[in-house]
Structures are given as C-alpha cells and as structure tokens.
PDBML (XML) file of the C-alpha atoms, coordinates in Angstrom:
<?xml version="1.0" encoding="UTF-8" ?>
<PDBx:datablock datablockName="MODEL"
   xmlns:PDBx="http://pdbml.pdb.org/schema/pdbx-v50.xsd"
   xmlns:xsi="http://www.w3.org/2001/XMLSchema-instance"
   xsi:schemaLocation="http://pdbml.pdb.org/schema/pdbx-v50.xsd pdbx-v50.xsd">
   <PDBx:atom_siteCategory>
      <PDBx:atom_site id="1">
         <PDBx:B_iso_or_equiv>0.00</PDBx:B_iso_or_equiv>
         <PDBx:Cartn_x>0.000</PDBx:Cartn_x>
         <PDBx:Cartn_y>0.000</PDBx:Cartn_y>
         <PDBx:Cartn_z>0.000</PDBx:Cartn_z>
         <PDBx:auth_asym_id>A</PDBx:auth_asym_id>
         <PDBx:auth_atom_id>CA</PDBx:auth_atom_id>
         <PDBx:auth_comp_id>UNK</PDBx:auth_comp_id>
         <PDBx:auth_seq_id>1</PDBx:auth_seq_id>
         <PDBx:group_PDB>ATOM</PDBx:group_PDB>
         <PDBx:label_alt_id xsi:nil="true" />
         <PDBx:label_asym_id>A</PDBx:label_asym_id>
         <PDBx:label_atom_id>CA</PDBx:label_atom_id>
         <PDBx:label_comp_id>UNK</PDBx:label_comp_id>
         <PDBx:label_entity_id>1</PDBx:label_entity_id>
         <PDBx:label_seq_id>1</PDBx:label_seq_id>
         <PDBx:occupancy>1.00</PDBx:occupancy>
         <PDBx:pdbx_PDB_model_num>1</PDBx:pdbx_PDB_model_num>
         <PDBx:type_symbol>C</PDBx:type_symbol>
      </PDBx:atom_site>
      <PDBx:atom_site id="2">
         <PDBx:B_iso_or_equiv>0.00</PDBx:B_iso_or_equiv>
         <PDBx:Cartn_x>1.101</PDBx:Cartn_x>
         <PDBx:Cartn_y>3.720</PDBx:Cartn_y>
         <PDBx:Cartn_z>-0.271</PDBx:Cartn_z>
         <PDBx:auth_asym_id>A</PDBx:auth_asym_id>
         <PDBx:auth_atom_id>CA</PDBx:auth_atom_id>
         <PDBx:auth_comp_id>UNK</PDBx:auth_comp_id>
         <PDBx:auth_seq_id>2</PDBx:auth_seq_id>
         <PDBx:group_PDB>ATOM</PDBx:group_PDB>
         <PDBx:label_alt_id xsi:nil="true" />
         <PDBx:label_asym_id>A</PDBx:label_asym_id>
         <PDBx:label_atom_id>CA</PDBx:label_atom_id>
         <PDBx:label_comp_id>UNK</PDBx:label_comp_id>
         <PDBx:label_entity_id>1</PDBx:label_entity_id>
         <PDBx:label_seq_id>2</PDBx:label_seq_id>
         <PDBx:occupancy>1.00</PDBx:occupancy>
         <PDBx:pdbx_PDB_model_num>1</PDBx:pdbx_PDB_model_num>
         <PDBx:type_symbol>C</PDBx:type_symbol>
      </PDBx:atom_site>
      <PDBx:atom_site id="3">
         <PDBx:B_iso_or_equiv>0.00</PDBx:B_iso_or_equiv>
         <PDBx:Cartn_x>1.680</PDBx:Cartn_x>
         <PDBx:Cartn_y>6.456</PDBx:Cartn_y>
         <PDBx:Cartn_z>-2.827</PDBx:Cartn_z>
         <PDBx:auth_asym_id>A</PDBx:auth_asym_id>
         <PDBx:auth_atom_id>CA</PDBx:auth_atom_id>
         <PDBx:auth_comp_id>UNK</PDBx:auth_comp_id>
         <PDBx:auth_seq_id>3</PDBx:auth_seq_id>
         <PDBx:group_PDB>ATOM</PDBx:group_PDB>
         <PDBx:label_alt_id xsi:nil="true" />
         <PDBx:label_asym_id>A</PDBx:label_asym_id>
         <PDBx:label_atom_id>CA</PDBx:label_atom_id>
         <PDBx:label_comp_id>UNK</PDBx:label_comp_id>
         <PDBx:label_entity_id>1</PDBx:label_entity_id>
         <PDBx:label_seq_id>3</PDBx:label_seq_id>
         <PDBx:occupancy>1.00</PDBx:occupancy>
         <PDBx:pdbx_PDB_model_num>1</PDBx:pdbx_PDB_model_num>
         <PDBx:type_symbol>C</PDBx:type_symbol>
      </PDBx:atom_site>
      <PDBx:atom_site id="4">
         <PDBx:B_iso_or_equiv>0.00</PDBx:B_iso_or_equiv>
         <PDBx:Cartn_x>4.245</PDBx:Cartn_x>
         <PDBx:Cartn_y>5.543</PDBx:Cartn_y>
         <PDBx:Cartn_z>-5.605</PDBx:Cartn_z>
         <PDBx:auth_asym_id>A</PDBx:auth_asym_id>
         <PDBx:auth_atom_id>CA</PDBx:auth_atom_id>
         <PDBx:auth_comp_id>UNK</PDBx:auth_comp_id>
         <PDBx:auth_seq_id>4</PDBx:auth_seq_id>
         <PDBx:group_PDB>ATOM</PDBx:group_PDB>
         <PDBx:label_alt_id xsi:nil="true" />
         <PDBx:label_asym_id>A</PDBx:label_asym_id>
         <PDBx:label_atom_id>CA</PDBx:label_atom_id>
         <PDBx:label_comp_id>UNK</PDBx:label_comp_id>
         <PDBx:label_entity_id>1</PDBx:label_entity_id>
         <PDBx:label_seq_id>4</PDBx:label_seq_id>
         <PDBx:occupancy>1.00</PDBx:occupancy>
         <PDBx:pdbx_PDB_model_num>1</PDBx:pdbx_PDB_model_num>
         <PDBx:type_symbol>C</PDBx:type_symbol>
      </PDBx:atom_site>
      <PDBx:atom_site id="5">
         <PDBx:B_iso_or_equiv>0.00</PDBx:B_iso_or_equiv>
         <PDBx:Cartn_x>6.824</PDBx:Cartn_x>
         <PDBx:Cartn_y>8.015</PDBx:Cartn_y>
         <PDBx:Cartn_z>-3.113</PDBx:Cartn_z>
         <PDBx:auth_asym_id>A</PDBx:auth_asym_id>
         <PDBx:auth_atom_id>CA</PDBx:auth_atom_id>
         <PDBx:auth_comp_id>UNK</PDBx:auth_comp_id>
         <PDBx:auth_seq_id>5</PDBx:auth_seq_id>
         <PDBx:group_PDB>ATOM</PDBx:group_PDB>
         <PDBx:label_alt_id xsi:nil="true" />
         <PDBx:label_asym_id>A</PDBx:label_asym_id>
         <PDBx:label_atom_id>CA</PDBx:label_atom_id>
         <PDBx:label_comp_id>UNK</PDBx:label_comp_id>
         <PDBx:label_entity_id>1</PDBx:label_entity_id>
         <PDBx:label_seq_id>5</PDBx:label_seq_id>
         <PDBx:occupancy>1.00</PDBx:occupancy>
         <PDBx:pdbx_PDB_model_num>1</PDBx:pdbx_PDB_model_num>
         <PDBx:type_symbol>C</PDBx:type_symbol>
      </PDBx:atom_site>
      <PDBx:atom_site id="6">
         <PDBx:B_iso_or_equiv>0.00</PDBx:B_iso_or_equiv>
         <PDBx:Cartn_x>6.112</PDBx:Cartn_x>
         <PDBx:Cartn_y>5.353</PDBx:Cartn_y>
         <PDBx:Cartn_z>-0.656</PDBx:Cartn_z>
         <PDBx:auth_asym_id>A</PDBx:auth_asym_id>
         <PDBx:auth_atom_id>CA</PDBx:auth_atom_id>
         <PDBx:auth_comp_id>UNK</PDBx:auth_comp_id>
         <PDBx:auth_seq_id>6</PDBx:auth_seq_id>
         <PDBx:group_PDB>ATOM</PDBx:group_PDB>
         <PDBx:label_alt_id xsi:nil="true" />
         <PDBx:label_asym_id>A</PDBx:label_asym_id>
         <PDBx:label_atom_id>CA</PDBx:label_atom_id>
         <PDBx:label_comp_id>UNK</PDBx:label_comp_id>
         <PDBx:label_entity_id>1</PDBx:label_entity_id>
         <PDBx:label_seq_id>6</PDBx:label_seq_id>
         <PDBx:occupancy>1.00</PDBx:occupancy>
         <PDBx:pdbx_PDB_model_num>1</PDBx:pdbx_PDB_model_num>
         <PDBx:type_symbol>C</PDBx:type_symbol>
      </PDBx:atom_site>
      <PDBx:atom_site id="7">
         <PDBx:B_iso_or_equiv>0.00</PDBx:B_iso_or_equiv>
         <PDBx:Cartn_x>6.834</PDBx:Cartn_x>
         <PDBx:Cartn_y>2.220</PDBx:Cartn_y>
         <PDBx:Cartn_z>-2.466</PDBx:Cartn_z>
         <PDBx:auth_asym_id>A</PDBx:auth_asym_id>
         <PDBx:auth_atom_id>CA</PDBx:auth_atom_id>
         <PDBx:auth_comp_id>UNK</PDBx:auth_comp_id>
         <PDBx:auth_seq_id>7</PDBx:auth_seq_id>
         <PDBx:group_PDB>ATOM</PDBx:group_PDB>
         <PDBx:label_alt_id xsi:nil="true" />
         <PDBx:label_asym_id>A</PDBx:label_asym_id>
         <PDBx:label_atom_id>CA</PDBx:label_atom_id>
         <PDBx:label_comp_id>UNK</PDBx:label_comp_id>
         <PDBx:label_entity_id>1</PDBx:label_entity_id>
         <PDBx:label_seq_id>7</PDBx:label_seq_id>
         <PDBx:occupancy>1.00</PDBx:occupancy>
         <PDBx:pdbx_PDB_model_num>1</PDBx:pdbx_PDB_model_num>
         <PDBx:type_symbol>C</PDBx:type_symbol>
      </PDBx:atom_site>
      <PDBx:atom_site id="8">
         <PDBx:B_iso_or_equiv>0.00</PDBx:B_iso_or_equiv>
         <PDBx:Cartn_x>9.992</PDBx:Cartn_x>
         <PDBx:Cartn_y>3.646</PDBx:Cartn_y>
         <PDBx:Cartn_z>-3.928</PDBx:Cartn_z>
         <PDBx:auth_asym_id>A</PDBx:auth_asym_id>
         <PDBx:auth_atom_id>CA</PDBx:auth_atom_id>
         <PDBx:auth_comp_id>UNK</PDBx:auth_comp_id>
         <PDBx:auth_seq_id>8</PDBx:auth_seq_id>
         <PDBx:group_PDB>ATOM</PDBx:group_PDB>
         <PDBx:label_alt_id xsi:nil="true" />
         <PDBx:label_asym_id>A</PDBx:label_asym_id>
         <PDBx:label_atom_id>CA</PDBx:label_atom_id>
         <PDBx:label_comp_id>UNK</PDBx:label_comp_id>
         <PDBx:label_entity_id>1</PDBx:label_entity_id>
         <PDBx:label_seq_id>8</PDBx:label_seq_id>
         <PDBx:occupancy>1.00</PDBx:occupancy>
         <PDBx:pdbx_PDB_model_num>1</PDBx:pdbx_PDB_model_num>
         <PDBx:type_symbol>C</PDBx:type_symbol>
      </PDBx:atom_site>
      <PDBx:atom_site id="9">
         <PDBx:B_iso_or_equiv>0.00</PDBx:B_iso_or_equiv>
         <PDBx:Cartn_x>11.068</PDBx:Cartn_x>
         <PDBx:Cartn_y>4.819</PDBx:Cartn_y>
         <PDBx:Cartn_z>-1.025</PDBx:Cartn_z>
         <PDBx:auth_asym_id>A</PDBx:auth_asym_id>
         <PDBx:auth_atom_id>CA</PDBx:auth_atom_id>
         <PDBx:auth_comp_id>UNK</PDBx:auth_comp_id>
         <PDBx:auth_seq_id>9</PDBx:auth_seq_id>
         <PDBx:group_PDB>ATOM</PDBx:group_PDB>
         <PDBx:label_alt_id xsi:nil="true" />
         <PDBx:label_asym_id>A</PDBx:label_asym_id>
         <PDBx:label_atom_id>CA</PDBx:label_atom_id>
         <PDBx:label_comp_id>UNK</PDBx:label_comp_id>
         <PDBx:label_entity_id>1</PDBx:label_entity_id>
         <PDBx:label_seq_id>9</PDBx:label_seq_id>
         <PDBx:occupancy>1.00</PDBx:occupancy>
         <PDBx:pdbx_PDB_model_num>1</PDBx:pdbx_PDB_model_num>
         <PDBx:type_symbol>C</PDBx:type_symbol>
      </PDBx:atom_site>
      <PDBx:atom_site id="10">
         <PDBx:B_iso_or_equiv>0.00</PDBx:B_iso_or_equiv>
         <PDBx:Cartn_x>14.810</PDBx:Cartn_x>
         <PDBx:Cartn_y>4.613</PDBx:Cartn_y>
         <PDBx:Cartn_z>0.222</PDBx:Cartn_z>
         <PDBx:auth_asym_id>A</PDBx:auth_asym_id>
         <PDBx:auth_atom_id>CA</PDBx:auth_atom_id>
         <PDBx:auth_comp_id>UNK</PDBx:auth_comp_id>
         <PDBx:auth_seq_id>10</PDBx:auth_seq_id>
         <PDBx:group_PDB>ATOM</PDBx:group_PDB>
         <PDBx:label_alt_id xsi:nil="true" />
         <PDBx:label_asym_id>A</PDBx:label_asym_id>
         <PDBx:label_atom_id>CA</PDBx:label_atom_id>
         <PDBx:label_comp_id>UNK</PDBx:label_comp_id>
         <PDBx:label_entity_id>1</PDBx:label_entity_id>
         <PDBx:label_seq_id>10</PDBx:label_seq_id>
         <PDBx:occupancy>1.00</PDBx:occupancy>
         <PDBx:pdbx_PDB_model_num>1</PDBx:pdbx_PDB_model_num>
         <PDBx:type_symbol>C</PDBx:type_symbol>
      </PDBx:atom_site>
      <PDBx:atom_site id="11">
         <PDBx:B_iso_or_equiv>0.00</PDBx:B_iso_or_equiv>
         <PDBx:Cartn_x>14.243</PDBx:Cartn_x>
         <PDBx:Cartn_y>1.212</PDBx:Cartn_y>
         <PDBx:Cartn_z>2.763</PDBx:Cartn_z>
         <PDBx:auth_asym_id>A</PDBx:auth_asym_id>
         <PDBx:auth_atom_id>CA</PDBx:auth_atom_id>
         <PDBx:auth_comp_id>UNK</PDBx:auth_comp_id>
         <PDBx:auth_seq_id>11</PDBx:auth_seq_id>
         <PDBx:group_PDB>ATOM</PDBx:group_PDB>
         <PDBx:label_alt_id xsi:nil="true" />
         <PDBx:label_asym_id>A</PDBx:label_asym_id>
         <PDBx:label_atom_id>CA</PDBx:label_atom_id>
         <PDBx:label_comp_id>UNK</PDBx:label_comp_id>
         <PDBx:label_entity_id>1</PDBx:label_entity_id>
         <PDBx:label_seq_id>11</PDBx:label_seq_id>
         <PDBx:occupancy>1.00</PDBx:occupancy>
         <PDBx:pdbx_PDB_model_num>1</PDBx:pdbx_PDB_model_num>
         <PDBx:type_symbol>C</PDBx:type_symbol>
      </PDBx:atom_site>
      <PDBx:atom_site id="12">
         <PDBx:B_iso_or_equiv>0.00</PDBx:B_iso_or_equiv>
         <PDBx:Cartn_x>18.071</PDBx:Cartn_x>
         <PDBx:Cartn_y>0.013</PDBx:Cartn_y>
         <PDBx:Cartn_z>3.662</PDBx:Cartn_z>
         <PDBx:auth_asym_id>A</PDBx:auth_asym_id>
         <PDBx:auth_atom_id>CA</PDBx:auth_atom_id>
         <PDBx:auth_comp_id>UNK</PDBx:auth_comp_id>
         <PDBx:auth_seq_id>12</PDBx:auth_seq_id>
         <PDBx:group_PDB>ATOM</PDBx:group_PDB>
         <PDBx:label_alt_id xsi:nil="true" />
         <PDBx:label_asym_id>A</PDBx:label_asym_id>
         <PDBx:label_atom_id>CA</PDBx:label_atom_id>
         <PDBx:label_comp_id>UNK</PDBx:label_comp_id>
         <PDBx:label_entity_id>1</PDBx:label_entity_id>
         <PDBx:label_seq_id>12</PDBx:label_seq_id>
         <PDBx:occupancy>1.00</PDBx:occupancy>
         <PDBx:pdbx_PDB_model_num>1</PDBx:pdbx_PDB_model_num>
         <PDBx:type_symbol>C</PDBx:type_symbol>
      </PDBx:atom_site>
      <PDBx:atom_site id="13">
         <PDBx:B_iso_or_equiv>0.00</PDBx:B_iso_or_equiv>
         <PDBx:Cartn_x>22.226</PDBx:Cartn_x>
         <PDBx:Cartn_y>-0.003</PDBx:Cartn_y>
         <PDBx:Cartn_z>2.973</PDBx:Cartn_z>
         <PDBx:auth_asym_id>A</PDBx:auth_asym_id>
         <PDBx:auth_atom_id>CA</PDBx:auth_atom_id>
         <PDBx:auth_comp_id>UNK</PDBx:auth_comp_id>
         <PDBx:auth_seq_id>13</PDBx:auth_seq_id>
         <PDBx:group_PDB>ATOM</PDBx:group_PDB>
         <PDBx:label_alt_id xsi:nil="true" />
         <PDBx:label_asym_id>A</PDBx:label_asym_id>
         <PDBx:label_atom_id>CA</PDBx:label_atom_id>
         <PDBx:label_comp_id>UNK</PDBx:label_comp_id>
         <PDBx:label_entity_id>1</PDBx:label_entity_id>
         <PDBx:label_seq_id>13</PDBx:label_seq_id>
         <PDBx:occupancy>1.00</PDBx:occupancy>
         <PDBx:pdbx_PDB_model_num>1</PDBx:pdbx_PDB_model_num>
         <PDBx:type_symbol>C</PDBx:type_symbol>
      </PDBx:atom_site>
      <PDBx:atom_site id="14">
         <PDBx:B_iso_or_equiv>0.00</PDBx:B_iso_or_equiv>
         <PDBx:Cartn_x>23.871</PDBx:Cartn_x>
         <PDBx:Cartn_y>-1.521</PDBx:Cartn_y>
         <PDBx:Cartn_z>0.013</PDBx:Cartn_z>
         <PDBx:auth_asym_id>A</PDBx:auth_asym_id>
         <PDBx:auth_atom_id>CA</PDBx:auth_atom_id>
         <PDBx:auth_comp_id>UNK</PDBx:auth_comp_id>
         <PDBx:auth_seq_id>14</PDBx:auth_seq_id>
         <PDBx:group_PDB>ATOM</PDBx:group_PDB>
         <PDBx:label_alt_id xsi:nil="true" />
         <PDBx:label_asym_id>A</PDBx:label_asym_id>
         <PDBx:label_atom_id>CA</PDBx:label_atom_id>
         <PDBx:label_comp_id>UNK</PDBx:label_comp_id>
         <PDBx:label_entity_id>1</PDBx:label_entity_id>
         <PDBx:label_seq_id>14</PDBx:label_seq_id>
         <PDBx:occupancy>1.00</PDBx:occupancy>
         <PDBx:pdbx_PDB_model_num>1</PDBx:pdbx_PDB_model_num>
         <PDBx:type_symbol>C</PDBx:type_symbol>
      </PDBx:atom_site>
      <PDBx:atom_site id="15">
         <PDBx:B_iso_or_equiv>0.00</PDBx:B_iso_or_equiv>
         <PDBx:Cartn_x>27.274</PDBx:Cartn_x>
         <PDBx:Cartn_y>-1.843</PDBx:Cartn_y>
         <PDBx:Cartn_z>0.940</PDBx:Cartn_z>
         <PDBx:auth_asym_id>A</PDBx:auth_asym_id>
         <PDBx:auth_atom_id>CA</PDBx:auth_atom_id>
         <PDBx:auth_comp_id>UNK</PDBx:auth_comp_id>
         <PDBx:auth_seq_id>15</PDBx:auth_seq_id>
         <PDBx:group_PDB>ATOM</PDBx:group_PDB>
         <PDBx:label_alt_id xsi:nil="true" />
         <PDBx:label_asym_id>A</PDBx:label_asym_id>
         <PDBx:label_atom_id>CA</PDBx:label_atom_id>
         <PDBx:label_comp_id>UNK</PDBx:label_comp_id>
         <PDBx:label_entity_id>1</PDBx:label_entity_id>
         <PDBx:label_seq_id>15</PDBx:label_seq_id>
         <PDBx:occupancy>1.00</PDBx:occupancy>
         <PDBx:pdbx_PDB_model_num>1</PDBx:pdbx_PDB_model_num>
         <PDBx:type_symbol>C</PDBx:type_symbol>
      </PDBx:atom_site>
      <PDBx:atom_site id="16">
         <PDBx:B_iso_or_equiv>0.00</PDBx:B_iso_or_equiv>
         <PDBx:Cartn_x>29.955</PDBx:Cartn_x>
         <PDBx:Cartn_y>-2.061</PDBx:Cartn_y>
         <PDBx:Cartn_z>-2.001</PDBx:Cartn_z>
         <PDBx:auth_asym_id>A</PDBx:auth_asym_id>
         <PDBx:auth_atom_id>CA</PDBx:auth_atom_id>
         <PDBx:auth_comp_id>UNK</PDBx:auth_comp_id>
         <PDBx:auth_seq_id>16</PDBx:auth_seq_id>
         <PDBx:group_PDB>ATOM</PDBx:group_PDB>
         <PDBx:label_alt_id xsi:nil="true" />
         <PDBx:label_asym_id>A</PDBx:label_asym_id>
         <PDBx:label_atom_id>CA</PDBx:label_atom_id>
         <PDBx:label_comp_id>UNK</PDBx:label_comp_id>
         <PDBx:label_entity_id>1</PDBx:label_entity_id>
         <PDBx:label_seq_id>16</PDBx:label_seq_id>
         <PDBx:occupancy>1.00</PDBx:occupancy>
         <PDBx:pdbx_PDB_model_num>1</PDBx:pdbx_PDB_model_num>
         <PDBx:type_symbol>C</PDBx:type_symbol>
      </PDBx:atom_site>
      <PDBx:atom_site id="17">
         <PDBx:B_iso_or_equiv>0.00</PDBx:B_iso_or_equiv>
         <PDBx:Cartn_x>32.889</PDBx:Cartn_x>
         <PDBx:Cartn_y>-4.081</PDBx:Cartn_y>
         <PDBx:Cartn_z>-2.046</PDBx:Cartn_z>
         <PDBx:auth_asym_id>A</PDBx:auth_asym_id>
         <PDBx:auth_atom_id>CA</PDBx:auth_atom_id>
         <PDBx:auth_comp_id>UNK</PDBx:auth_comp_id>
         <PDBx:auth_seq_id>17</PDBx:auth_seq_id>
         <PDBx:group_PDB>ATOM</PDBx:group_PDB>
         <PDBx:label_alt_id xsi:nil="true" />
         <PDBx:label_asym_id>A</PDBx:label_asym_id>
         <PDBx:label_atom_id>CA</PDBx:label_atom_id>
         <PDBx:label_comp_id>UNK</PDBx:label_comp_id>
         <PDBx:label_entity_id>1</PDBx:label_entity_id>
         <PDBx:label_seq_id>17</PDBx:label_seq_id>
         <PDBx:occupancy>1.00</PDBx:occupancy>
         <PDBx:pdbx_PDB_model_num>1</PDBx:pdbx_PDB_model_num>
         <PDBx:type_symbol>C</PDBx:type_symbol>
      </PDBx:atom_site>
      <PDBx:atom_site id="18">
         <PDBx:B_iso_or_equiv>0.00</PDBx:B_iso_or_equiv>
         <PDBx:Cartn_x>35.970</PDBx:Cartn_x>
         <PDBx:Cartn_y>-1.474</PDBx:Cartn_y>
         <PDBx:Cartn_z>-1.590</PDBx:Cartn_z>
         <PDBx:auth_asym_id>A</PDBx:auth_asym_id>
         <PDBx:auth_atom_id>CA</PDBx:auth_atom_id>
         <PDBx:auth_comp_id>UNK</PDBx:auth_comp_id>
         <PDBx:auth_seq_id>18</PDBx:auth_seq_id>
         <PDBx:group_PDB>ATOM</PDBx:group_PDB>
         <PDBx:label_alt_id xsi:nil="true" />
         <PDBx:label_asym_id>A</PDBx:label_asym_id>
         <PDBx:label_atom_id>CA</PDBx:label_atom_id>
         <PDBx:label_comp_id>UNK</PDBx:label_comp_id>
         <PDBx:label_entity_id>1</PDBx:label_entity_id>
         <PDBx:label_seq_id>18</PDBx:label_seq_id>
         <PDBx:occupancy>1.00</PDBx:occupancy>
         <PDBx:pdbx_PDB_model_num>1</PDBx:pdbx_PDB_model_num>
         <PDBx:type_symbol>C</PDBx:type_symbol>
      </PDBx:atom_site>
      <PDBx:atom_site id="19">
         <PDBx:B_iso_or_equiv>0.00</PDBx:B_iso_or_equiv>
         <PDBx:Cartn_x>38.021</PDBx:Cartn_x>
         <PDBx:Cartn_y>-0.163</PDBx:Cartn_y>
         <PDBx:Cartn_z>-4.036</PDBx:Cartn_z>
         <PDBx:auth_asym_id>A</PDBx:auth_asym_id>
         <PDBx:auth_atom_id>CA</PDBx:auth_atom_id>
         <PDBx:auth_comp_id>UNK</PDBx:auth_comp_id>
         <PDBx:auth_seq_id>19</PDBx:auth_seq_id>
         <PDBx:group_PDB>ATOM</PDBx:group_PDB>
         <PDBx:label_alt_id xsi:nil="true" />
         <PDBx:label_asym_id>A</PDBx:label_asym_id>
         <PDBx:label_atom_id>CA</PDBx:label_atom_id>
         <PDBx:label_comp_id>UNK</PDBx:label_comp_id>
         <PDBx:label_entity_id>1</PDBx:label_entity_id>
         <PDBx:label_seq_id>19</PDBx:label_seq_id>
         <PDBx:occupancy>1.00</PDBx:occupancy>
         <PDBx:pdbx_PDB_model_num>1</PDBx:pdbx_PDB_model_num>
         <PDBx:type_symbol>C</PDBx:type_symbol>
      </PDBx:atom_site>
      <PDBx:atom_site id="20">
         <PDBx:B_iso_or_equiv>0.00</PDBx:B_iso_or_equiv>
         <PDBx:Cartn_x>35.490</PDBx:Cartn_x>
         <PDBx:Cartn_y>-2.046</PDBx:Cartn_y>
         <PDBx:Cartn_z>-7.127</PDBx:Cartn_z>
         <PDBx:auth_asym_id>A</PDBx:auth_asym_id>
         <PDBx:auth_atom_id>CA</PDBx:auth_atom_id>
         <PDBx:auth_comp_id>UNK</PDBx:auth_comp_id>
         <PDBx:auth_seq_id>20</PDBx:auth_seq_id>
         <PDBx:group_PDB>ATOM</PDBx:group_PDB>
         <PDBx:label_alt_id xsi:nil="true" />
         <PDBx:label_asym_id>A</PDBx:label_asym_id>
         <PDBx:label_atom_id>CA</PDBx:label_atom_id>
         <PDBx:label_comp_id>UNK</PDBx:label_comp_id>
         <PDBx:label_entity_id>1</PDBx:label_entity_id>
         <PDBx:label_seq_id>20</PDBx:label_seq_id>
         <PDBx:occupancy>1.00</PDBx:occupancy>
         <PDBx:pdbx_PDB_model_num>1</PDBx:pdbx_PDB_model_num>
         <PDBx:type_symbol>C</PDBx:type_symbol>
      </PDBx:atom_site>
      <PDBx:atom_site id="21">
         <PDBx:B_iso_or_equiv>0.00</PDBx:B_iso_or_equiv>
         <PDBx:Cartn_x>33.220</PDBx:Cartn_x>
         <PDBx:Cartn_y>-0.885</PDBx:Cartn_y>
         <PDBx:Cartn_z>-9.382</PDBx:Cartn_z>
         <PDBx:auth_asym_id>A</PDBx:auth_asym_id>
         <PDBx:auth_atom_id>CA</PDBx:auth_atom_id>
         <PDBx:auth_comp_id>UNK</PDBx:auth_comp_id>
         <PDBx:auth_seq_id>21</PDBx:auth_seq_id>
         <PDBx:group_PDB>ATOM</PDBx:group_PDB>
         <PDBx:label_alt_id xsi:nil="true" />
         <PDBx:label_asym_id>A</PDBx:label_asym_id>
         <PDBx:label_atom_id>CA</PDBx:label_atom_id>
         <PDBx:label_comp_id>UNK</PDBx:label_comp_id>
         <PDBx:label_entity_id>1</PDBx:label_entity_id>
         <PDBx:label_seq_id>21</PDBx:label_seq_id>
         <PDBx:occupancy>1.00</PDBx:occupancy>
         <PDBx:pdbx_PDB_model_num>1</PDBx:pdbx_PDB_model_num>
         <PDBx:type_symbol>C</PDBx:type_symbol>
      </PDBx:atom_site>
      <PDBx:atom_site id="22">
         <PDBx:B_iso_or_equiv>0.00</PDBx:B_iso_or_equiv>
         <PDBx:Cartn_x>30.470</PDBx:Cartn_x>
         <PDBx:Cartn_y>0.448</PDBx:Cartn_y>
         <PDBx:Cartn_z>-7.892</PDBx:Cartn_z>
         <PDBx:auth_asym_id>A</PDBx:auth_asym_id>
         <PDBx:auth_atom_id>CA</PDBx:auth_atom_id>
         <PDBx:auth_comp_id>UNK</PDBx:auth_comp_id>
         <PDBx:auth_seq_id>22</PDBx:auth_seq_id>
         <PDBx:group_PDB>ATOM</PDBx:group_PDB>
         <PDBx:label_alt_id xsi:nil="true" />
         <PDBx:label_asym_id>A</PDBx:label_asym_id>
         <PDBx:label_atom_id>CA</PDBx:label_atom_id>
         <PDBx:label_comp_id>UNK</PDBx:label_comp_id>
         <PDBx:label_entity_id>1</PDBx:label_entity_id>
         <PDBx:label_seq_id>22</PDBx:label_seq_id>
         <PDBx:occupancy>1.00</PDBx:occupancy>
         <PDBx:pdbx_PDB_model_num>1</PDBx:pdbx_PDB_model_num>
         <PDBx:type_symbol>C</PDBx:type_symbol>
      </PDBx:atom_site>
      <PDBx:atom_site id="23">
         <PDBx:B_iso_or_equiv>0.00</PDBx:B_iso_or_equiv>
         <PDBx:Cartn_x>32.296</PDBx:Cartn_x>
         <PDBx:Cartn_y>2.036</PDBx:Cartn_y>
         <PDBx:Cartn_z>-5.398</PDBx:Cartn_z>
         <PDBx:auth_asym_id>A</PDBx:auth_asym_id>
         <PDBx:auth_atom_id>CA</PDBx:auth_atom_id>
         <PDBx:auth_comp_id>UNK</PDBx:auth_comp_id>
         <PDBx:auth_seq_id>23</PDBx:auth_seq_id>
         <PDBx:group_PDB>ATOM</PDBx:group_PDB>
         <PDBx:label_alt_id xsi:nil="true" />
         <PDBx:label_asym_id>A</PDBx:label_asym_id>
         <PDBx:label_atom_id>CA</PDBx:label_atom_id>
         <PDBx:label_comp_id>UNK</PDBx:label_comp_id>
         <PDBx:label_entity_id>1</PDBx:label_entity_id>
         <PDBx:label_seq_id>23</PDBx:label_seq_id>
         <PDBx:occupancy>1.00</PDBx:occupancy>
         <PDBx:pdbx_PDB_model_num>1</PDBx:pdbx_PDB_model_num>
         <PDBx:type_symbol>C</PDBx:type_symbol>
      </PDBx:atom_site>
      <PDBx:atom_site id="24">
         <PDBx:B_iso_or_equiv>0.00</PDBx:B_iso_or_equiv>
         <PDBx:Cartn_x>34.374</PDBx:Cartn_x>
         <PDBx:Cartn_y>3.864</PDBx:Cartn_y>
         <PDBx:Cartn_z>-7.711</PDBx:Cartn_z>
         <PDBx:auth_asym_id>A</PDBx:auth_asym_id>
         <PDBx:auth_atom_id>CA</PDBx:auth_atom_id>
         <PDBx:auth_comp_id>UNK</PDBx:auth_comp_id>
         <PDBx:auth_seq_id>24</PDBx:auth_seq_id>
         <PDBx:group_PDB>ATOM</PDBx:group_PDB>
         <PDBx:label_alt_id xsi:nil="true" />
         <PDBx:label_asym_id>A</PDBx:label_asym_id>
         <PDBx:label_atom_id>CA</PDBx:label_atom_id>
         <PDBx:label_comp_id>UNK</PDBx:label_comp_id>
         <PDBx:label_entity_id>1</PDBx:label_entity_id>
         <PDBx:label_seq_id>24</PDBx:label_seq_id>
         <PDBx:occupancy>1.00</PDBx:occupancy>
         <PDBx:pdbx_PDB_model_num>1</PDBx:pdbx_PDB_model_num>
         <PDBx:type_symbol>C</PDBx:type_symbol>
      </PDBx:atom_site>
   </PDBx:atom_siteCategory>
</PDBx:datablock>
C-alpha cells in the first residue's frame, strides 16, 4: 500500500565491495 513516493522509497544499505566498481 502507499503512494508511488512510498513504495519507492529509500528502505536500507547496500554496501559495495571497496576499491570495485560500484564504489568507484
């Protein structure tokens, strides 16, 4: 349920490996 703001929403972390690709 919710307002399209709501389900896209920021929910939790993504932490990146360091030093690859997405943290570059």
């Amino acid at each position: 349920d919710g307002t399209l703001e709501e389900k896209f929403a920021l929910r939790h972390m993504v932490t990146f490996t360091e030093g690859g690709p997405f943290h570059r």
